[in-house]
C-alpha atoms as a PDB file:
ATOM      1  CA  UNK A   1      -6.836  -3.607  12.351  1.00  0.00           C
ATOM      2  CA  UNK A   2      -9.826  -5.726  13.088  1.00  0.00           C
ATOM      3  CA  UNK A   3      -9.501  -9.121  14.114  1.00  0.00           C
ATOM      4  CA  UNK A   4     -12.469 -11.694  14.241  1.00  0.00           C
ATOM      5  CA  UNK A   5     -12.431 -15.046  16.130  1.00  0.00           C
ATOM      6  CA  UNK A   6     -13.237 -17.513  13.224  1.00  0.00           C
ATOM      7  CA  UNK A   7     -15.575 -19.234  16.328  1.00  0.00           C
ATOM      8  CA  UNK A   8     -17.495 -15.823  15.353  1.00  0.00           C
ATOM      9  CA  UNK A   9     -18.004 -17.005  11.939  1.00  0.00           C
ATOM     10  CA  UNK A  10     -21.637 -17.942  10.925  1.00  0.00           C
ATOM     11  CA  UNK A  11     -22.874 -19.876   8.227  1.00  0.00           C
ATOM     12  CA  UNK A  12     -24.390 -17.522   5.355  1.00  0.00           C
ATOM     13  CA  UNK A  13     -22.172 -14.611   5.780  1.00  0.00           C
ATOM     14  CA  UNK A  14     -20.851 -13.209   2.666  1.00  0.00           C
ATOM     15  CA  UNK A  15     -16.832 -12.695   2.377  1.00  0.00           C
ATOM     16  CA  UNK A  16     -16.989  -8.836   1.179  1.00  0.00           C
ATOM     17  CA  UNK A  17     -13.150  -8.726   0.191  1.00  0.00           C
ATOM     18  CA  UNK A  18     -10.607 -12.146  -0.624  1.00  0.00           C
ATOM     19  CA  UNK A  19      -9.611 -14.077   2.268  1.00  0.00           C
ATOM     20  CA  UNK A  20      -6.100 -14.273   1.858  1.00  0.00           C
ATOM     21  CA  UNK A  21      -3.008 -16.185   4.009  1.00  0.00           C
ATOM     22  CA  UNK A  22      -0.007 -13.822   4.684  1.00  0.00           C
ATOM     23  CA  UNK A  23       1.835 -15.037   1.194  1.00  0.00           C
ATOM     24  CA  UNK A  24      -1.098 -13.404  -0.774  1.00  0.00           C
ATOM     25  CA  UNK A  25      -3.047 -17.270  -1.655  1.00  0.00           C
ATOM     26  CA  UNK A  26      -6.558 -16.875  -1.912  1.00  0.00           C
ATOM     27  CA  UNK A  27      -8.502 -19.242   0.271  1.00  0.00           C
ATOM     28  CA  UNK A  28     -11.624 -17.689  -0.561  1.00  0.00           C
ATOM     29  CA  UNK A  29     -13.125 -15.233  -3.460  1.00  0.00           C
ATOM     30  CA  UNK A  30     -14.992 -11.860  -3.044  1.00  0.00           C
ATOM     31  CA  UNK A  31     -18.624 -12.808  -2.496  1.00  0.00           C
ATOM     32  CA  UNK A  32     -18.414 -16.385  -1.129  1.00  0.00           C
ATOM     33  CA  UNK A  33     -21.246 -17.432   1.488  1.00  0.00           C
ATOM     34  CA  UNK A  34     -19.483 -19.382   3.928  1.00  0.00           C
ATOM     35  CA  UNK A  35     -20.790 -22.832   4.269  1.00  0.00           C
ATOM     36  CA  UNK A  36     -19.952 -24.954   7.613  1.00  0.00           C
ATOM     37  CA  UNK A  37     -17.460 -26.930   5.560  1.00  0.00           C
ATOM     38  CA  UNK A  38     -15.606 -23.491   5.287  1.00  0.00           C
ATOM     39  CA  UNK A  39     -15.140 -22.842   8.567  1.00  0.00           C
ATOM     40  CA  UNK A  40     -14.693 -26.328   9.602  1.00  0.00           C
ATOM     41  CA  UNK A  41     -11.547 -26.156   7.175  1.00  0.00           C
ATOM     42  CA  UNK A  42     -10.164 -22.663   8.719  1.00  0.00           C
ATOM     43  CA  UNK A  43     -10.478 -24.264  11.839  1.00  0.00           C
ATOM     44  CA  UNK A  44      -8.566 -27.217  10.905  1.00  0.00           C
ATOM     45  CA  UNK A  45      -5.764 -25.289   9.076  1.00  0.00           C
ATOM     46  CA  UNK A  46      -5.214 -23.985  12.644  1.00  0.00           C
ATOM     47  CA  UNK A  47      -6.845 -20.340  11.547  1.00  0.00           C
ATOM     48  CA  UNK A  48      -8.024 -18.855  14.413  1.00  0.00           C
ATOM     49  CA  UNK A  49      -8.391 -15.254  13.439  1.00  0.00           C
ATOM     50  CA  UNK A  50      -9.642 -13.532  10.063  1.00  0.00           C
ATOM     51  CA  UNK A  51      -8.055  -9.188   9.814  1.00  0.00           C
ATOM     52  CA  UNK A  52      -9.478  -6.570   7.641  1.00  0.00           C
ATOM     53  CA  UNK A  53      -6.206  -4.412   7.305  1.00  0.00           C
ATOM     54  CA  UNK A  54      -6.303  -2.671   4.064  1.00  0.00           C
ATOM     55  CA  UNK A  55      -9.341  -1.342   2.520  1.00  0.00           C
ATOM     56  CA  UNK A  56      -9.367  -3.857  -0.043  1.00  0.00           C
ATOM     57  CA  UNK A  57      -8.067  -7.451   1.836  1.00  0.00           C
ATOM     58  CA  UNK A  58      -8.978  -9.627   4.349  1.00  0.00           C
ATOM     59  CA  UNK A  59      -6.083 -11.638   5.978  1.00  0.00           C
ATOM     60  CA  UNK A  60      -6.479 -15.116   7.202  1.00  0.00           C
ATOM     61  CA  UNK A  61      -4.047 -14.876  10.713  1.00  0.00           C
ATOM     62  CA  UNK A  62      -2.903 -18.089  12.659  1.00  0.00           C
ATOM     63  CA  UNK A  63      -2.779 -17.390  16.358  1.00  0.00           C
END
């Protein structure tokens, strides 16, 4: 498993795969360029991690 910092997050990057919480909501679609207001949000939904763990999902992870 990879983790990411979401600090680590830049404006422009493309999500490759879903970003999903643990209960399988998507907070973001396949191909989404993340905007400042994205991560802004993650950050205030107390995200602190994202986890590729399967070949086909990313997992949003709260520290």
């Amino acid at each position: 498993m990879v983790r990411v910092h979401v600090s680590r997050l830049k404006e422009g990057m493309i999500t490759g795969y879903p970003l999903m919480r643990e209960d399988g909501v998507i907070l973001l679609k396949e191909g989404v360029a993340l905007r400042s207001s994205h991560i802004k949000r993650l950050r205030e939904l107390g995200y602190e991690y994202i986890s590729r763990i399967t070949g086909s999902k990313i997992l949003i992870w709260m520290r």
